[in-house]
PDB file of N, CA and C in Angstrom:
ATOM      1  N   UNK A   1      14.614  20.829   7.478  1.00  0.00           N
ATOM      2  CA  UNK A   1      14.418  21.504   8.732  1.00  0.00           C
ATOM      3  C   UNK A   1      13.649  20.572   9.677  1.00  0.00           C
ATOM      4  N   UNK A   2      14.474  20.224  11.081  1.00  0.00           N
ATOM      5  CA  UNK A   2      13.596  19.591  11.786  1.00  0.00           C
ATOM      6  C   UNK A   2      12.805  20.144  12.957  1.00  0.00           C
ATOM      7  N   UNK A   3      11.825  20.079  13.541  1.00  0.00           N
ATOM      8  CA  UNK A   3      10.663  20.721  14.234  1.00  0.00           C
ATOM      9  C   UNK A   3      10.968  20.201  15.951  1.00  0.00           C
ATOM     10  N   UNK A   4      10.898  20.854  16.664  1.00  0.00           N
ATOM     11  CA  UNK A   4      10.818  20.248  18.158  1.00  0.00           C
ATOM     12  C   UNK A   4       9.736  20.922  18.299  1.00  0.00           C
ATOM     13  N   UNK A   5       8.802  19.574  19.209  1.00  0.00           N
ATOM     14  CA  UNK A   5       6.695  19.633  19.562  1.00  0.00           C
ATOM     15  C   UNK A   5       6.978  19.944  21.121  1.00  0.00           C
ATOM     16  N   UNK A   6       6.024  20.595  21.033  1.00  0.00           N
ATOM     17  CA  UNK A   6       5.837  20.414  22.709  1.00  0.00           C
ATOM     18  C   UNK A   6       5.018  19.256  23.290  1.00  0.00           C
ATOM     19  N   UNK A   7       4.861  19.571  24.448  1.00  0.00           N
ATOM     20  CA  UNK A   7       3.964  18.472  24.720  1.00  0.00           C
ATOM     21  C   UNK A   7       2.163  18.994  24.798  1.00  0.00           C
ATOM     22  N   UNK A   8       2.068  20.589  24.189  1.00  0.00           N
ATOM     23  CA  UNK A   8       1.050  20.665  24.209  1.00  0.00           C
ATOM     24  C   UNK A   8       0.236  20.460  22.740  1.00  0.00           C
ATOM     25  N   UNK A   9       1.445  20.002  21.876  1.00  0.00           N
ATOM     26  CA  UNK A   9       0.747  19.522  20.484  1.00  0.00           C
ATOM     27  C   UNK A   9       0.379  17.930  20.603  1.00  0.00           C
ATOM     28  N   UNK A  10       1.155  17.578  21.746  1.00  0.00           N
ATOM     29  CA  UNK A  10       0.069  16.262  21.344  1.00  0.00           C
ATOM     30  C   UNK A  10      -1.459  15.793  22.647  1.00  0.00           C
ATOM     31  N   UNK A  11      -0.837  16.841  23.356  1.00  0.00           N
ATOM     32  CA  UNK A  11      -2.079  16.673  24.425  1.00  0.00           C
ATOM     33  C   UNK A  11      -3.334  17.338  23.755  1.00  0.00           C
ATOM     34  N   UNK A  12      -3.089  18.561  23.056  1.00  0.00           N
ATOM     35  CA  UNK A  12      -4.265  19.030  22.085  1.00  0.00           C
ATOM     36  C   UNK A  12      -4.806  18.390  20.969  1.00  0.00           C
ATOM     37  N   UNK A  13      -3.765  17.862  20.486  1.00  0.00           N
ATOM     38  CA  UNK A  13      -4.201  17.161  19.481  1.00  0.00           C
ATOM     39  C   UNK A  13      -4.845  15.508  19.714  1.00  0.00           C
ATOM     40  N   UNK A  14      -4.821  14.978  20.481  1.00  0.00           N
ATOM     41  CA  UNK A  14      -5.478  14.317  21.451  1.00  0.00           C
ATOM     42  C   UNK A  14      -6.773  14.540  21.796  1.00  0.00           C
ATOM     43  N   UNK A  15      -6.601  15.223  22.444  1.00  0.00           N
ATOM     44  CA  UNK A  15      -7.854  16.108  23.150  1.00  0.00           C
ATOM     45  C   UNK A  15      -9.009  16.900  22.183  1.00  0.00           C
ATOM     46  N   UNK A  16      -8.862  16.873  21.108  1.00  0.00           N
ATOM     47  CA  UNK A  16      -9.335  18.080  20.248  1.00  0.00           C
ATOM     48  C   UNK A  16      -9.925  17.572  18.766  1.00  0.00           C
ATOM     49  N   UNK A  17      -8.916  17.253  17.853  1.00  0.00           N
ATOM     50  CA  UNK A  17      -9.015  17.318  16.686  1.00  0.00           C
ATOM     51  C   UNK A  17      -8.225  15.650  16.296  1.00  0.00           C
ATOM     52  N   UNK A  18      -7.414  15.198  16.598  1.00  0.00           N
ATOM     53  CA  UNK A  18      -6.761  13.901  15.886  1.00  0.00           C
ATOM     54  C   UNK A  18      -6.673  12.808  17.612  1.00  0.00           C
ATOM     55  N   UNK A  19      -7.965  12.539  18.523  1.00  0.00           N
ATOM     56  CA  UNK A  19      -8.187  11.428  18.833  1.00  0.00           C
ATOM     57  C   UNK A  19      -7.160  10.031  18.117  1.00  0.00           C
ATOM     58  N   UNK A  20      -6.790   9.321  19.355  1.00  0.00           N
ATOM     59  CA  UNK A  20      -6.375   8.167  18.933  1.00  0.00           C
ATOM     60  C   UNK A  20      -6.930   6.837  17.864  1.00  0.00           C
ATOM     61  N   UNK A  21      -8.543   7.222  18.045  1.00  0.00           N
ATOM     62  CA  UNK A  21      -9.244   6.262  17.764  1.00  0.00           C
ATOM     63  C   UNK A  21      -9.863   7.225  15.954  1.00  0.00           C
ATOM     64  N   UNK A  22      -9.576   8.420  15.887  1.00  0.00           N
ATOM     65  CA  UNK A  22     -10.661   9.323  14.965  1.00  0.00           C
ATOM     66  C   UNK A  22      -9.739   9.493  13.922  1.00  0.00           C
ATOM     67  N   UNK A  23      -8.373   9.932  14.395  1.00  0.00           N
ATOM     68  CA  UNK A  23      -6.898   9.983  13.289  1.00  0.00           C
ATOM     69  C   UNK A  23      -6.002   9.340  13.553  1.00  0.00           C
ATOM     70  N   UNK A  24      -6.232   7.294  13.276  1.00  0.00           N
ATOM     71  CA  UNK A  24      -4.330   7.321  13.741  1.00  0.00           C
ATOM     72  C   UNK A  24      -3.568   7.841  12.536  1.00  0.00           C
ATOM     73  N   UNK A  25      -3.768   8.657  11.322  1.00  0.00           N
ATOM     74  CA  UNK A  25      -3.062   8.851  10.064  1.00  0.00           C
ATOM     75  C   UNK A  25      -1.976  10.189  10.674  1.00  0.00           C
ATOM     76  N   UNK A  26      -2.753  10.813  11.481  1.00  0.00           N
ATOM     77  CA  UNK A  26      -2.032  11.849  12.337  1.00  0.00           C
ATOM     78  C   UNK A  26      -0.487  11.505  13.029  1.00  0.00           C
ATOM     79  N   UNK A  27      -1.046  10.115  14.094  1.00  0.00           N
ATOM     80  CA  UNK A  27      -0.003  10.052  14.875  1.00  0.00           C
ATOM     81  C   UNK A  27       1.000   8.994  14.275  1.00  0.00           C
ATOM     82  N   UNK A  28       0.423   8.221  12.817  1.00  0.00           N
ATOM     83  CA  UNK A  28       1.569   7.914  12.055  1.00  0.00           C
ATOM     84  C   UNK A  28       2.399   8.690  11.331  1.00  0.00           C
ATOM     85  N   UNK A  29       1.798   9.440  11.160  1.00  0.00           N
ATOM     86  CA  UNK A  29       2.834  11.099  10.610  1.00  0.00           C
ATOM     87  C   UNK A  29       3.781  11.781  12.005  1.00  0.00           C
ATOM     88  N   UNK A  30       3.242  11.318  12.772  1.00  0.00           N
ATOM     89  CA  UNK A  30       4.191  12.070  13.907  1.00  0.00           C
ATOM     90  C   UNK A  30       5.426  10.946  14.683  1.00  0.00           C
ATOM     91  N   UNK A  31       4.813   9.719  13.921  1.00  0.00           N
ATOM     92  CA  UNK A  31       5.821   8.418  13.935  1.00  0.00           C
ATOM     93  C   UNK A  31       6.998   8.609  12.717  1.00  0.00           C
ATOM     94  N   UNK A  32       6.476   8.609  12.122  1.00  0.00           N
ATOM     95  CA  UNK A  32       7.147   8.043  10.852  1.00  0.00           C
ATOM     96  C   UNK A  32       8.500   9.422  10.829  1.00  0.00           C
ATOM     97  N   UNK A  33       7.845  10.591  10.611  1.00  0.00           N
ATOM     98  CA  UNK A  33       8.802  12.083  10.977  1.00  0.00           C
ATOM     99  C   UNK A  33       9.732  12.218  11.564  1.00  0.00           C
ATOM    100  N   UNK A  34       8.967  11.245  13.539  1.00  0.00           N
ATOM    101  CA  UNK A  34      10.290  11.104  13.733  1.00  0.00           C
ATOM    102  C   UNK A  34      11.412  10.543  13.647  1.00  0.00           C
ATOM    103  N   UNK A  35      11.125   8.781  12.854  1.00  0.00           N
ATOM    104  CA  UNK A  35      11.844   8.235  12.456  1.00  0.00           C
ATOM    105  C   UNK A  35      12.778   8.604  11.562  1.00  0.00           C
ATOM    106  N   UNK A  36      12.285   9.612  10.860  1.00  0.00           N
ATOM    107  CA  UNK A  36      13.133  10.131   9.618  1.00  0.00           C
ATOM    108  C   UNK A  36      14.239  11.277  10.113  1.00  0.00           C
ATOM    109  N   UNK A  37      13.595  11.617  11.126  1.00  0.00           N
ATOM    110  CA  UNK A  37      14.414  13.218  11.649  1.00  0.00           C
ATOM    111  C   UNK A  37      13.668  14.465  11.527  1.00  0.00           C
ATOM    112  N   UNK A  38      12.664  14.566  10.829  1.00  0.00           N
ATOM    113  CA  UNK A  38      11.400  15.700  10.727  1.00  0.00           C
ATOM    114  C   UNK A  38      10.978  16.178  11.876  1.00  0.00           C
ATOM    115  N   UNK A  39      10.867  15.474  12.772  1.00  0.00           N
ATOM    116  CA  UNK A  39      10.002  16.117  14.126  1.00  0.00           C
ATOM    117  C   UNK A  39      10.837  15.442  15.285  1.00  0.00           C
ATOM    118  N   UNK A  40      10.835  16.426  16.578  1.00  0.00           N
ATOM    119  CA  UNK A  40      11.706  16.027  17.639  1.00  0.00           C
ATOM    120  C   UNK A  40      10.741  16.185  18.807  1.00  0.00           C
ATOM    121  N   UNK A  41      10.956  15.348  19.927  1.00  0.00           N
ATOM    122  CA  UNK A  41      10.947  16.006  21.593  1.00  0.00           C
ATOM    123  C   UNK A  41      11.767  15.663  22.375  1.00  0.00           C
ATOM    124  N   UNK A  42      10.943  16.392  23.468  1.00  0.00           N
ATOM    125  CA  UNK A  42      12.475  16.395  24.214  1.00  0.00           C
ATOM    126  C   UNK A  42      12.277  15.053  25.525  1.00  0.00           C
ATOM    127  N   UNK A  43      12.886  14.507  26.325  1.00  0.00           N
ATOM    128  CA  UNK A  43      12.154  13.014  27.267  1.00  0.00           C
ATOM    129  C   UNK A  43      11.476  13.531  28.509  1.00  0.00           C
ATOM    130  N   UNK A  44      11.682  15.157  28.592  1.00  0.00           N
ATOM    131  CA  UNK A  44      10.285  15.710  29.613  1.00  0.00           C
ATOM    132  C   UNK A  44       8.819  15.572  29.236  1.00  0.00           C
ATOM    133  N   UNK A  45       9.121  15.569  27.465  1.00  0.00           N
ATOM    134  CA  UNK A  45       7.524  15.953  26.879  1.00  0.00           C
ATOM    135  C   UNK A  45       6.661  14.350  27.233  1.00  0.00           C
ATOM    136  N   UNK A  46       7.501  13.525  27.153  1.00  0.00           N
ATOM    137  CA  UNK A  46       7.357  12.149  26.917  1.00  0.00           C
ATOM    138  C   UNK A  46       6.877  11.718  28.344  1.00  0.00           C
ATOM    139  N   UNK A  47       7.756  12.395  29.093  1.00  0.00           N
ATOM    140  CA  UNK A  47       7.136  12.171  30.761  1.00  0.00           C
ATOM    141  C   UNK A  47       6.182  12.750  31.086  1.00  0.00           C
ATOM    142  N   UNK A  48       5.736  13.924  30.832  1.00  0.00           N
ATOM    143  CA  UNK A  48       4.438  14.965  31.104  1.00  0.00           C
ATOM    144  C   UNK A  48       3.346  14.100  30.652  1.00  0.00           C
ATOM    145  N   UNK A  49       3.765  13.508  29.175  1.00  0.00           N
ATOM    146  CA  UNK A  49       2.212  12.542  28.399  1.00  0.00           C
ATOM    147  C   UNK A  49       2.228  11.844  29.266  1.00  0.00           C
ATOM    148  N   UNK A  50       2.954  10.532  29.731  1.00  0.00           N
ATOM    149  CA  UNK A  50       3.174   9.323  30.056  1.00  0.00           C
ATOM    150  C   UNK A  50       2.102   9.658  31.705  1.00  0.00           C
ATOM    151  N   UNK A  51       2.490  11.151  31.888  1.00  0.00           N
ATOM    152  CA  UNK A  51       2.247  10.787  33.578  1.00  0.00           C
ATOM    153  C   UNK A  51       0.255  11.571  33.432  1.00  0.00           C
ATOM    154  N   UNK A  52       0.602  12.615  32.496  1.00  0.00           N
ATOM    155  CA  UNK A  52      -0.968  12.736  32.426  1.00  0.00           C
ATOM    156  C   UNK A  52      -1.975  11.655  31.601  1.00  0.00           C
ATOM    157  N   UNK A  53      -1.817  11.277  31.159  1.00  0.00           N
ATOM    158  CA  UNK A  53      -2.350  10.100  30.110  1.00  0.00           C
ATOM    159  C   UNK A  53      -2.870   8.838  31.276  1.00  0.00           C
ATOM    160  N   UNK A  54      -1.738   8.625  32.067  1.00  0.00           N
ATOM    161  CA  UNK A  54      -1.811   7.690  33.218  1.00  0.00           C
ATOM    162  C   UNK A  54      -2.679   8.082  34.746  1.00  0.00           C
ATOM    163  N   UNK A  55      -2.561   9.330  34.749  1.00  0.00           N
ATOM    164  CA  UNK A  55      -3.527   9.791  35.897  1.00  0.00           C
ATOM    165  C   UNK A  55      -4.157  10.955  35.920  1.00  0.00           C
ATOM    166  N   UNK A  56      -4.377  11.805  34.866  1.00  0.00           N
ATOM    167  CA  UNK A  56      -5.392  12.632  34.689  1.00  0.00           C
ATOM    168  C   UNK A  56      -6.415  12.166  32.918  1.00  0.00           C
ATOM    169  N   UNK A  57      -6.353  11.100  33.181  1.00  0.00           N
ATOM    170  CA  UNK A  57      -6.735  10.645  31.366  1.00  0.00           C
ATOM    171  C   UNK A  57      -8.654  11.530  31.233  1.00  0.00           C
ATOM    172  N   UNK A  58      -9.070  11.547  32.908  1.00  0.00           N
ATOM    173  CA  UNK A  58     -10.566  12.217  32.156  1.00  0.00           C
ATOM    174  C   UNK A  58     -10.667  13.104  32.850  1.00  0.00           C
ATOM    175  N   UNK A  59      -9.666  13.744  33.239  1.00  0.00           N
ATOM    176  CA  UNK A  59      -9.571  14.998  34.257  1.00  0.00           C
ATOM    177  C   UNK A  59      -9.064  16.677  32.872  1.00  0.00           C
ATOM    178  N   UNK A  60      -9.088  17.627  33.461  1.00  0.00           N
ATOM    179  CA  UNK A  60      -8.448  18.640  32.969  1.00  0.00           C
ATOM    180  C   UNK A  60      -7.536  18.574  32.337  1.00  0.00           C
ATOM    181  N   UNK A  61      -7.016  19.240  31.295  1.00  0.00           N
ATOM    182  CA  UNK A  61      -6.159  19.468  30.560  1.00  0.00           C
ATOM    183  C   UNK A  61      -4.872  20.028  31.428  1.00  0.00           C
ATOM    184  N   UNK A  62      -3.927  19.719  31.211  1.00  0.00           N
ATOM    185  CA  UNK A  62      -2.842  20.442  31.963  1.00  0.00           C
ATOM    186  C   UNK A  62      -2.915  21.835  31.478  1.00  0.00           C
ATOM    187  N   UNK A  63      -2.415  22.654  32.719  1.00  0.00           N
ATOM    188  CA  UNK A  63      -2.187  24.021  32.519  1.00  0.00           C
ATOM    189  C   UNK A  63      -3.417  24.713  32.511  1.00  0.00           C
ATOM    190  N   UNK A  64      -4.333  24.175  32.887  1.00  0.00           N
ATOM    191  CA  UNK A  64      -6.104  25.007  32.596  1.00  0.00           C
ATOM    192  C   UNK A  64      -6.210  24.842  34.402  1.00  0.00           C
TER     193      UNK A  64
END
């Protein structure tokens, strides 16, 4: 069974609990998954990160 993320599992998870710097074991599991076919998104989710990451990186959370 494969999984489609939103983009609020990785902005939370980011933000929250698996930091880039605190879990990369996290976001190699969310690599590797998708390499295999386990986990999906869609290329909006990818644009939403890309564009908040790039200009709200110490601002609000989207959607708050």
């Amino acid at each position: 069974m494969a999984y489609l993320l939103d983009a609020n599992v990785f902005i939370s998870a980011k933000n929250l609990h698996y930091g880039l710097d605190f879990c990369p074991a996290f976001w190699d599991w969310i690599i590797a998954n998708n390499a295999s076919g386990g986990v999906f998104s869609i290329e909006k989710v990818s644009t939403k990160c890309s564009f908040w990451e790039t200009n709200c990186r110490n601002g609000p959370t989207p959607g708050r």
